[in-house]
Protein backbone atom coordinates (compact mmCIF):
# COMPACT_ATOMS: atom_id res chain seq x y z
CA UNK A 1 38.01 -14.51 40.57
CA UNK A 2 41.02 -16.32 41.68
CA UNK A 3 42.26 -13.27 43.67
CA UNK A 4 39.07 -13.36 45.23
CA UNK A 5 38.91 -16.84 45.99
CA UNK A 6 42.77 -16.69 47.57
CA UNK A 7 41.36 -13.89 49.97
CA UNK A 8 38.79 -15.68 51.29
CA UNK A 9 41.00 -18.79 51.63
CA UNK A 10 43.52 -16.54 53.83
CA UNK A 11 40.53 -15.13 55.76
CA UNK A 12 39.35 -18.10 56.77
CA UNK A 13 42.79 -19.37 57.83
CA UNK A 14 42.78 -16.84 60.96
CA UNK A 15 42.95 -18.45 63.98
CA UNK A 16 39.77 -16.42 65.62
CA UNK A 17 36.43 -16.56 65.13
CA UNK A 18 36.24 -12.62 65.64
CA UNK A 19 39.03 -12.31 62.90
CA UNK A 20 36.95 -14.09 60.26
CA UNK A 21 34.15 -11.93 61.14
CA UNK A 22 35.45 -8.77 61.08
CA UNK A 23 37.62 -9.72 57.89
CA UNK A 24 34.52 -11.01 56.30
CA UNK A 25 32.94 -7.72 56.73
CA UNK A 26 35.16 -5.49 55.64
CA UNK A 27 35.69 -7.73 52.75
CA UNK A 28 31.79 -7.57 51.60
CA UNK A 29 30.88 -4.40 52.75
CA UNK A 30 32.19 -2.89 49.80
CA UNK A 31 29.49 -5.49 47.71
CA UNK A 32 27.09 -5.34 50.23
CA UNK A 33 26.92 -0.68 49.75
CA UNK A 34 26.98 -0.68 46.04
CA UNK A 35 23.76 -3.53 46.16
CA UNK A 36 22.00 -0.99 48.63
CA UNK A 37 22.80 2.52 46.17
CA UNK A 38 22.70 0.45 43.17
CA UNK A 39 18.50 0.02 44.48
CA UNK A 40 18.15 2.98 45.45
CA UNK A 41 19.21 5.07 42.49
CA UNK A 42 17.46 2.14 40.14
CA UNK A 43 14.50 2.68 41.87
CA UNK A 44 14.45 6.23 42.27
CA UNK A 45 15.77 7.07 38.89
CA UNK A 46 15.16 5.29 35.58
CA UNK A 47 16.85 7.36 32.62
CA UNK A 48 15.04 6.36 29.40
CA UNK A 49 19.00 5.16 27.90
CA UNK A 50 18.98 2.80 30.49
CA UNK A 51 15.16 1.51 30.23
CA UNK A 52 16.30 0.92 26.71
CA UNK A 53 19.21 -0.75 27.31
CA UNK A 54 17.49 -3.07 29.42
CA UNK A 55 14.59 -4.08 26.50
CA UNK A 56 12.26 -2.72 29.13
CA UNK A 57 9.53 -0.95 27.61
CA UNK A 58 6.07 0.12 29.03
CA UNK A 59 3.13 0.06 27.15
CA UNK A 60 1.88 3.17 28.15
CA UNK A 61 5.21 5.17 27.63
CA UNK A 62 4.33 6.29 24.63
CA UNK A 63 0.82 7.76 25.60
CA UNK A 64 1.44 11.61 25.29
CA UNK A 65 2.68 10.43 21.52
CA UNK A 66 -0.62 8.96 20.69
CA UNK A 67 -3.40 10.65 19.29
CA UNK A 68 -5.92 12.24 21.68
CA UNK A 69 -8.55 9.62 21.43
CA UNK A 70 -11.04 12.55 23.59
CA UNK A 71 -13.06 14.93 21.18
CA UNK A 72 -14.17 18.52 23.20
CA UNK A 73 -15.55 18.97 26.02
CA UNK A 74 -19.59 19.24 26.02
CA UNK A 75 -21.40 20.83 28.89
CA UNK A 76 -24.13 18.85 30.40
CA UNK A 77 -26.95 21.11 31.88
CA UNK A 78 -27.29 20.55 35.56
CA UNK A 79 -31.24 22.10 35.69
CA UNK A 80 -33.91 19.76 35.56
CA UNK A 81 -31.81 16.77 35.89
CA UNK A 82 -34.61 14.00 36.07
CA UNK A 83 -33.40 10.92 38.95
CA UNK A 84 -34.32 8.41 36.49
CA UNK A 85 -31.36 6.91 34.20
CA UNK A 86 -30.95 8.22 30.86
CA UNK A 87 -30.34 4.90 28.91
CA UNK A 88 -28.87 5.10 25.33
CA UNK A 89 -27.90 3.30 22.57
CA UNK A 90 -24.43 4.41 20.69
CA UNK A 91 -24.84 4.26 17.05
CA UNK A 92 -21.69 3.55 14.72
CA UNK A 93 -22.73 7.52 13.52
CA UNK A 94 -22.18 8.91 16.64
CA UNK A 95 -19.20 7.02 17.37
CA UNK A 96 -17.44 7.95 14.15
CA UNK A 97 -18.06 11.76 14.93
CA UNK A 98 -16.30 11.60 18.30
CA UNK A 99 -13.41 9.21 19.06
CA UNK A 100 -14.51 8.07 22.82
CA UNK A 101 -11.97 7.37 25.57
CA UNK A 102 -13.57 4.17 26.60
CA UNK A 103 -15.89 1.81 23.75
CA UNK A 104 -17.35 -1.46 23.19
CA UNK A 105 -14.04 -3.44 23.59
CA UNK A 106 -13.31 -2.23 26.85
CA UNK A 107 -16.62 -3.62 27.51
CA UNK A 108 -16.30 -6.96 26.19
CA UNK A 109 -13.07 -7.22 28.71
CA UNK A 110 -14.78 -6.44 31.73
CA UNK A 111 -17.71 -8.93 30.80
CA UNK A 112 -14.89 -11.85 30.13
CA UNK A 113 -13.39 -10.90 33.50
CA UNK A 114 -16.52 -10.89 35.79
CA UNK A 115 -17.58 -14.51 33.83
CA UNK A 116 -13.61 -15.69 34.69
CA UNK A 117 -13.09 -16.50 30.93
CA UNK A 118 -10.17 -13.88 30.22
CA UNK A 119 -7.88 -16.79 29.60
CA UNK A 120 -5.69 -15.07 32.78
CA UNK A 121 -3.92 -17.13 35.65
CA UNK A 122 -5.79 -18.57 38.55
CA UNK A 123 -6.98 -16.35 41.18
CA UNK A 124 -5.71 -16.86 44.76
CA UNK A 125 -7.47 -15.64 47.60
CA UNK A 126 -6.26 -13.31 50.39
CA UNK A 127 -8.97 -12.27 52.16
CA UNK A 128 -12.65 -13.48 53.49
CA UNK A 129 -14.00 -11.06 56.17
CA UNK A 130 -17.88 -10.59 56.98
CA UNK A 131 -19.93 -8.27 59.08
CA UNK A 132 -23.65 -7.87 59.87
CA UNK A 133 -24.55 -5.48 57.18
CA UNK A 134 -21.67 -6.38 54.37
CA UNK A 135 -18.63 -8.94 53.51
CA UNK A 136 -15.55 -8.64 51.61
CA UNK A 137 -13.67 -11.28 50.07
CA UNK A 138 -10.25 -10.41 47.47
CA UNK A 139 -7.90 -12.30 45.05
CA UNK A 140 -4.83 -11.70 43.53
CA UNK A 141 -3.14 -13.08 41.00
CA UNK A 142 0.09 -12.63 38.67
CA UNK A 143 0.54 -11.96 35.25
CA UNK A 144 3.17 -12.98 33.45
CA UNK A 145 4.23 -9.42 32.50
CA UNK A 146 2.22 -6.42 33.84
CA UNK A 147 1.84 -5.81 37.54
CA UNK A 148 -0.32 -7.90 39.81
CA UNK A 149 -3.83 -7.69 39.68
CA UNK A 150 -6.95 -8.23 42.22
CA UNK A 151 -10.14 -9.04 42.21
CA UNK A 152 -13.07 -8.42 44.89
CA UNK A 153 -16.46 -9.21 45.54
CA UNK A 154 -18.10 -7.12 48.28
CA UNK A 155 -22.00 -7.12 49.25
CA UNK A 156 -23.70 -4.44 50.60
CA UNK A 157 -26.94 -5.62 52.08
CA UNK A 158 -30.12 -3.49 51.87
CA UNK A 159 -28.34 -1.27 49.11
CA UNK A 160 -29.67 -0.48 45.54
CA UNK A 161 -27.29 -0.92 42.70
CA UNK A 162 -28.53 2.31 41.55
CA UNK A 163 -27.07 4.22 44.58
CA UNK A 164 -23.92 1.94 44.78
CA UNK A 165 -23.19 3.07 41.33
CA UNK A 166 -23.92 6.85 42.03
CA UNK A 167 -21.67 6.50 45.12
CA UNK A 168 -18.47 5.01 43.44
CA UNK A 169 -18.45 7.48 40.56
CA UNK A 170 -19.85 10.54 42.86
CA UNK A 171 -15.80 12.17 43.30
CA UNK A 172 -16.88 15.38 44.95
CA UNK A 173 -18.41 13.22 47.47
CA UNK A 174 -15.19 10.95 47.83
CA UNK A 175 -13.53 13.96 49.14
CA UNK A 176 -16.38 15.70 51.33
CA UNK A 177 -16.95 12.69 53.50
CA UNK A 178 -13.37 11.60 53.23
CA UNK A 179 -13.95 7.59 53.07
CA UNK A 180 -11.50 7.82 49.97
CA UNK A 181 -8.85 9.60 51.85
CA UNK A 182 -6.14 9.19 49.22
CA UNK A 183 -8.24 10.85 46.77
CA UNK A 184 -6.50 14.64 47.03
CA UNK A 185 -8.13 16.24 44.07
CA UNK A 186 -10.25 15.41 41.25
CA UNK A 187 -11.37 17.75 37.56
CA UNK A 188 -13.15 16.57 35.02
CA UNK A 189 -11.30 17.12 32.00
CA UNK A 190 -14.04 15.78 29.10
CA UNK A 191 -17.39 14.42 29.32
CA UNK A 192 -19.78 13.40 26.70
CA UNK A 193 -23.36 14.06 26.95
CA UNK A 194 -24.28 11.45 24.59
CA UNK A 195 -22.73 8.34 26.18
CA UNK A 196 -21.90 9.48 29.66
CA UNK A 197 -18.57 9.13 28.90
CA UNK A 198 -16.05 11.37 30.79
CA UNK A 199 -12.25 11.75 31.11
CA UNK A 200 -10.91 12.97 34.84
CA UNK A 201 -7.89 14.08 36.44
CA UNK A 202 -7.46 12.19 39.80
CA UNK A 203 -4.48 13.26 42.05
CA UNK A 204 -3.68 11.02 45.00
CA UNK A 205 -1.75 10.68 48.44
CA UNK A 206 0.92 8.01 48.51
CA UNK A 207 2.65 7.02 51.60
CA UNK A 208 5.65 9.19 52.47
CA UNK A 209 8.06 7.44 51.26
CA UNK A 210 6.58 8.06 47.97
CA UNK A 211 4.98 11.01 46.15
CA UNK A 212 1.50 11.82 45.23
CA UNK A 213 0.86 10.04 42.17
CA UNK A 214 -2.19 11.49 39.06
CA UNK A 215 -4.27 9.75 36.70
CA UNK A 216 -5.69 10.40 33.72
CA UNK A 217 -8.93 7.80 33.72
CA UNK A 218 -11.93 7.33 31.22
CA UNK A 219 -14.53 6.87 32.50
CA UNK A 220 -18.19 4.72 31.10
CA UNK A 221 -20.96 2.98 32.53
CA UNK A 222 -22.96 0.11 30.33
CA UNK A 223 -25.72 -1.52 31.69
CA UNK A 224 -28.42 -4.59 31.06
CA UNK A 225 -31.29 -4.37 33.38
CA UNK A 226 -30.16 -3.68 37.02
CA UNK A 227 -26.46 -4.60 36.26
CA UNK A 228 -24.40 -2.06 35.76
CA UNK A 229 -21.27 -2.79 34.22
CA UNK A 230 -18.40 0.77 35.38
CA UNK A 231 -15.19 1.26 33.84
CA UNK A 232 -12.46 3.20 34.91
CA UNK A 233 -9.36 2.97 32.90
CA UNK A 234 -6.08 4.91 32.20
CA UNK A 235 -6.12 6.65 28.78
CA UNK A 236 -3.83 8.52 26.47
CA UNK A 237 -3.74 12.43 26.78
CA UNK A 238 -2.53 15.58 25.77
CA UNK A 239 -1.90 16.81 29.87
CA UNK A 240 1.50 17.63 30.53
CA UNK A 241 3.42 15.65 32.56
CA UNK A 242 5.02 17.12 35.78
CA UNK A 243 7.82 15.87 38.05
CA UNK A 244 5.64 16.04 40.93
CA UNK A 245 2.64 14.14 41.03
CA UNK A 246 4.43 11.39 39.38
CA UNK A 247 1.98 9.96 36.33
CA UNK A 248 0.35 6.79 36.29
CA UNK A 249 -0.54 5.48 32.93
CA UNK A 250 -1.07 1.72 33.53
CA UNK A 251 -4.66 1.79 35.49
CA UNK A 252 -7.40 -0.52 35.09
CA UNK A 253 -10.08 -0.18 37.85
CA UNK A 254 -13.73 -1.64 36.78
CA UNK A 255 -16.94 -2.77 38.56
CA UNK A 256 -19.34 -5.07 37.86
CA UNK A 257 -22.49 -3.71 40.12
CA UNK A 258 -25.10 -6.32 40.70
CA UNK A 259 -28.30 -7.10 42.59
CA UNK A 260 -27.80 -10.44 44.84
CA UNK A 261 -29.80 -12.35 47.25
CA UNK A 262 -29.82 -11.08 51.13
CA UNK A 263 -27.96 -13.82 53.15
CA UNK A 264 -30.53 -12.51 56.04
CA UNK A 265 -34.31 -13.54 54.19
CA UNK A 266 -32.89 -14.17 50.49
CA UNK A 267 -34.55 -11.31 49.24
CA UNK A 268 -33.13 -8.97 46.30
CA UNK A 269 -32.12 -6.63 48.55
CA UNK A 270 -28.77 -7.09 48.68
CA UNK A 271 -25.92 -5.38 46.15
CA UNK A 272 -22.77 -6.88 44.82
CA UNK A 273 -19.65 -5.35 43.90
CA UNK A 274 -17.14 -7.21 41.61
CA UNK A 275 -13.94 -5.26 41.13
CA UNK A 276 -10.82 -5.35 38.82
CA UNK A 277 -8.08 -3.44 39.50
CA UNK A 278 -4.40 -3.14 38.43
CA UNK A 279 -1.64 -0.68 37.69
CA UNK A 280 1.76 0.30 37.53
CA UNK A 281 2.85 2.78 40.44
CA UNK A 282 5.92 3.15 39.14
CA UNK A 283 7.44 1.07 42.64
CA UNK A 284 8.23 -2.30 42.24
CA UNK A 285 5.91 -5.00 42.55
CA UNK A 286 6.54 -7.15 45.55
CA UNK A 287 6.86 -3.95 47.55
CA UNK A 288 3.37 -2.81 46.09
CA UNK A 289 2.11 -6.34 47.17
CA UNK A 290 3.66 -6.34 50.40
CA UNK A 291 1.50 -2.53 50.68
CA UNK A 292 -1.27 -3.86 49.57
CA UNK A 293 -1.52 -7.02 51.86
CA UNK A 294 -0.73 -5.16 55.27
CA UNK A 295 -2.81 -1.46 54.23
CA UNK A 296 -5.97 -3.78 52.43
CA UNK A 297 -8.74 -3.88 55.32
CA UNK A 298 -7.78 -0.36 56.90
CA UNK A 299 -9.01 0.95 53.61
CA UNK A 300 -11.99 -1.22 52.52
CA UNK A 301 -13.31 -1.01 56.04
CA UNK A 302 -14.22 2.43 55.28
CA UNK A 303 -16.61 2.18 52.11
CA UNK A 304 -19.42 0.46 53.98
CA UNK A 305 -19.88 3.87 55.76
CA UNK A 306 -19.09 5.81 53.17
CA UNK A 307 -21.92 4.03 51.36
CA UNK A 308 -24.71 4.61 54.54
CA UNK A 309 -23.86 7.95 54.90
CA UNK A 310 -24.39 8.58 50.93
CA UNK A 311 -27.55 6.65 51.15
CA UNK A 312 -28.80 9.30 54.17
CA UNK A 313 -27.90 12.36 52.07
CA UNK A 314 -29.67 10.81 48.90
CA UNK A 315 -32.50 9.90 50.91
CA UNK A 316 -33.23 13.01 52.72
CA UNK A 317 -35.43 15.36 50.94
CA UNK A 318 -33.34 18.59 52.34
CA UNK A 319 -30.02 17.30 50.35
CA UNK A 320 -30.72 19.29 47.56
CA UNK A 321 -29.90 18.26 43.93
CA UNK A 322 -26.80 15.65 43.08
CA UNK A 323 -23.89 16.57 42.41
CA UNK A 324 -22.64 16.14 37.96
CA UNK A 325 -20.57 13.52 38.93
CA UNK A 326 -23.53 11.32 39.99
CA UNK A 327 -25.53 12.82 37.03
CA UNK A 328 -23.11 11.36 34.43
CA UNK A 329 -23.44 8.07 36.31
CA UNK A 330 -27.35 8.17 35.38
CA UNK A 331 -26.22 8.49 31.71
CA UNK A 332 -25.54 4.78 30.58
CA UNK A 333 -25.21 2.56 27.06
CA UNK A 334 -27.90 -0.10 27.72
CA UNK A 335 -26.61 -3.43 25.78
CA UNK A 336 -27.57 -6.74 25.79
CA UNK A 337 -25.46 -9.94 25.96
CA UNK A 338 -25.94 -11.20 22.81
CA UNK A 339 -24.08 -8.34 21.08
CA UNK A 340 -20.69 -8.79 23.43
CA UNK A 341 -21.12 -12.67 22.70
CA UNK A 342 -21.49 -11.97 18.43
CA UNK A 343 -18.43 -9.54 18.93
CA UNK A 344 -16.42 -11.92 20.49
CA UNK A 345 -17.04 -14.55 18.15
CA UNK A 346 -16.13 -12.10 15.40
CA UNK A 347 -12.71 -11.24 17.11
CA UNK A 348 -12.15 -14.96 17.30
CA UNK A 349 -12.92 -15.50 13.85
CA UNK A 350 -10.58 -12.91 12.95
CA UNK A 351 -8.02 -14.46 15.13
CA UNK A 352 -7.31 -11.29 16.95
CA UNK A 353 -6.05 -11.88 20.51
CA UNK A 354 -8.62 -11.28 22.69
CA UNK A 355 -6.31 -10.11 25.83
CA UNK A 356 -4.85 -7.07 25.19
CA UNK A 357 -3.77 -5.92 28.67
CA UNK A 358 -0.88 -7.62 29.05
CA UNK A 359 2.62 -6.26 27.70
CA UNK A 360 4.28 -9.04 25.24
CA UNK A 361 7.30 -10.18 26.48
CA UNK A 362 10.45 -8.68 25.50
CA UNK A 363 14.09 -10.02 25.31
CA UNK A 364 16.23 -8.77 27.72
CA UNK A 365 19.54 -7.96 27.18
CA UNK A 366 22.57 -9.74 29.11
CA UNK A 367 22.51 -5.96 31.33
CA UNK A 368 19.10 -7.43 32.71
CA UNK A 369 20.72 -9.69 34.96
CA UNK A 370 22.78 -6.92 36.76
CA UNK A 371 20.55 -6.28 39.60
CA UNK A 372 19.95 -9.93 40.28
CA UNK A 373 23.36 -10.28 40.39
CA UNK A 374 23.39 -7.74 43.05
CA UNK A 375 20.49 -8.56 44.80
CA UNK A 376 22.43 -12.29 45.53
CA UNK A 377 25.55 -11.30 46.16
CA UNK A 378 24.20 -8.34 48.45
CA UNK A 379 22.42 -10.79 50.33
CA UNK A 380 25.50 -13.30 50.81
CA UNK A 381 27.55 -10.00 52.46
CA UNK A 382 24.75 -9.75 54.62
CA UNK A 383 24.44 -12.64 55.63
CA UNK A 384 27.86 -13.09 56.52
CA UNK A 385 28.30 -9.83 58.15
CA UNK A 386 24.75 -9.50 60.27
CA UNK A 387 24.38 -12.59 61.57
CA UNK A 388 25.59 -16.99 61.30
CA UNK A 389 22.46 -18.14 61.84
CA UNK A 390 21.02 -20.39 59.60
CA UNK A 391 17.33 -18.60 60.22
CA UNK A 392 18.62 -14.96 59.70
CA UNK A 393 20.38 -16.40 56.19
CA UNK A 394 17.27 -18.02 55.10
CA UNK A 395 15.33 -14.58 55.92
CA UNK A 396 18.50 -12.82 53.81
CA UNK A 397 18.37 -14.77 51.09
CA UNK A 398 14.81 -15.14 51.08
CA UNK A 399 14.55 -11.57 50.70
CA UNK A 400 16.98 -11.59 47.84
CA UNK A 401 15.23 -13.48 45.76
CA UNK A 402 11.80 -11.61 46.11
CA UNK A 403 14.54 -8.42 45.04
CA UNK A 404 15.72 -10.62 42.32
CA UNK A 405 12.48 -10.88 40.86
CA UNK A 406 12.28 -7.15 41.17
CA UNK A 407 15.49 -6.40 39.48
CA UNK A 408 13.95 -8.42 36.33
CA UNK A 409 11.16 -5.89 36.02
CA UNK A 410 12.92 -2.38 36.42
């Protein structure tokens, strides 16, 4: 440090400004390159030694270890599919023959979240937008551990939950009319013909800076009169894991699908959507944020005519029959909320923690601190280097500490 210290002091001894500069810079460009590879090979590759040497652990690393939680696959008869909902009630029998990817629990979850008693942090908002036939609003808010999660509420007016449902789980649809245009392929791995439950291999497009990512989701719809309570989840699996698509196992995506008053006559005729969404992309989290902020409305401005033009091929009496996917969506658990509120006081009498989708934290070892360290002192060679100005050095170091943050969580 004190060799260090005595070159800066000569440095800054030299009579011209351009001297100091162009000492300065060859002085921290040394600092200033191993903060830029150190990222890049940090982000690019994470060797499990190092993951553990860090006390960073993901929840879900340890998925293909688990037991298959998916019995075998059971063929659903596509001939004579009646359009009327096939409601049914899930003994503790039927359960206990098959193991089901997603169950009452999951459930109970989604219910806490759409009543905003999950005991999670406050939701800000990011976005308010309405048009003539719909309106979109979004929050976001940040775990302690666990990537950064959202929540949206958009109506569709003169829409029947029944059809929204249909359209959100209907994948081969996704792809034909392309409103989901990051959806690359989808096969249903498992379904259940009992509950409706299914287990299905999404693969999708990343930006290209970044490959194509798959998912492994369960998939189960529960529902108490017209509300239909849809959730898509991340679960353990026997698929093998390939370099390329890079697999996501931290994915929560659910919908709470509701009939809501028409803001034009305050009719019934108008649908709400309530989604919850997070997961772990395997980028780091402001970056995903930053994605997410600036790519949001390009890509929710296309469900509203994804939706219309799903309602015209429903409603016209050439379409033909539905496709499976949008038969499984007519097979739901109906429930009622007295049973999710006598489980929950159960698990509270039992003093079992009723969030269970956040990571606990972890020490971290003294290695943790690395990339902040670089992240700072990267940002100090930059700023001396690019440019004096106090601006461009609050910018610099502004960034740093957002990359800071990020080094904490690699």
């Amino acid at each position: 440090m004190a060799v260090i210290l005595n070159c800066l002091i000569e440095i800054m001894k030299k009579p011209a400004f351009g001297e100091i500069f162009s000492e300065l810079a060859i002085f921290f460009a040394p600092l200033w390159i191993a903060l830029a590879v150190g990222l890049f090979v940090g982000w690019a590759w994470r060797p499990s030694w190092a993951v553990q040497m860090l006390g960073f652990q993901n929840s879900y690393s340890s998925a293909n270890e688990e037991k298959n939680m998916v019995g075998s696959s059971v063929n659903v008869s596509r001939r004579g599919t009646s359009m009327e909902d096939k409601e049914v009630t899930v003994s503790r029998s039927m359960t206990n023959q098959k193991e089901l990817a997603v169950v009452e629990s999951d459930l109970d979850h989604l219910c806490r979240l759409v009543e905003e008693r999950d005991g999670g942090p406050t939701w800000h908002k990011m976005m308010d937008k309405s048009l003539p036939t719909w309106s979109y609003k979004a929050w976001r808010r940040d775990p302690e551990t666990g990537p950064p999660q959202y929540r949206s509420s958009t109506v569709f007016e003169d829409a029947a939950p029944e059809i929204v449902r249909d359209f959100f789980w209907d994948d081969e649809f996704r792809t034909k009319n392309g409103w989901d245009d990051m959806l690359l392929q989808h096969e249903i791995l498992d379904e259940c013909a009992a509950t409706g439950t299914m287990v299905v291999k999404w693969v999708r497009k990343f930006p290209f800076f970044c490959s194509d990512r798959e998912y492994i989701i369960g998939r189960r719809i529960w529902n108490i009169g017209q509300t239909y309570y849809c959730i898509t989840k991340g679960v353990p699996n026997n698929v093998p894991r390939r370099n390329k698509p890079r697999r996501v196992d931290l994915y929560y995506s659910s919908w709470c699908i509701r009939p809501v008053e028409s803001q034009r006559d305050g009719q019934m005729t108008a649908c709400e959507v309530l989604l919850f969404h997070h997961e772990d992309m395997g980028i780091p989290w402001e970056i995903a944020k930053l994605g997410v902020r600036q790519g949001m409305w390009s890509c929710v401005r296309r469900i509203e005519p994804g939706l219309r033009a799903y309602q015209l091929v429903r409603s016209s009496p050439d379409s033909g029959p539905i496709s499976h996917h949008a038969e499984m969506a007519h097979i739901n658990t109906k429930f009622n909320a007295e049973e999710v509120a006598l489980r929950e006081e159960e698990t509270n009498e039992d003093g079992t923690n009723l969030e269970c989708y956040e990571e606990p934290q972890k020490p971290q070892h003294w290695i943790g601190n690395v990339p902040k360290v670089l992240a700072i002192g990267g940002a100090v060679a930059l700023a001396c280097t690019v440019d004096h100005g106090l601006v461009t050095k609050a910018v610099i170091f502004g960034v740093a500490r957002q990359f800071a943050r990020i080094g904490k969580r690699l």
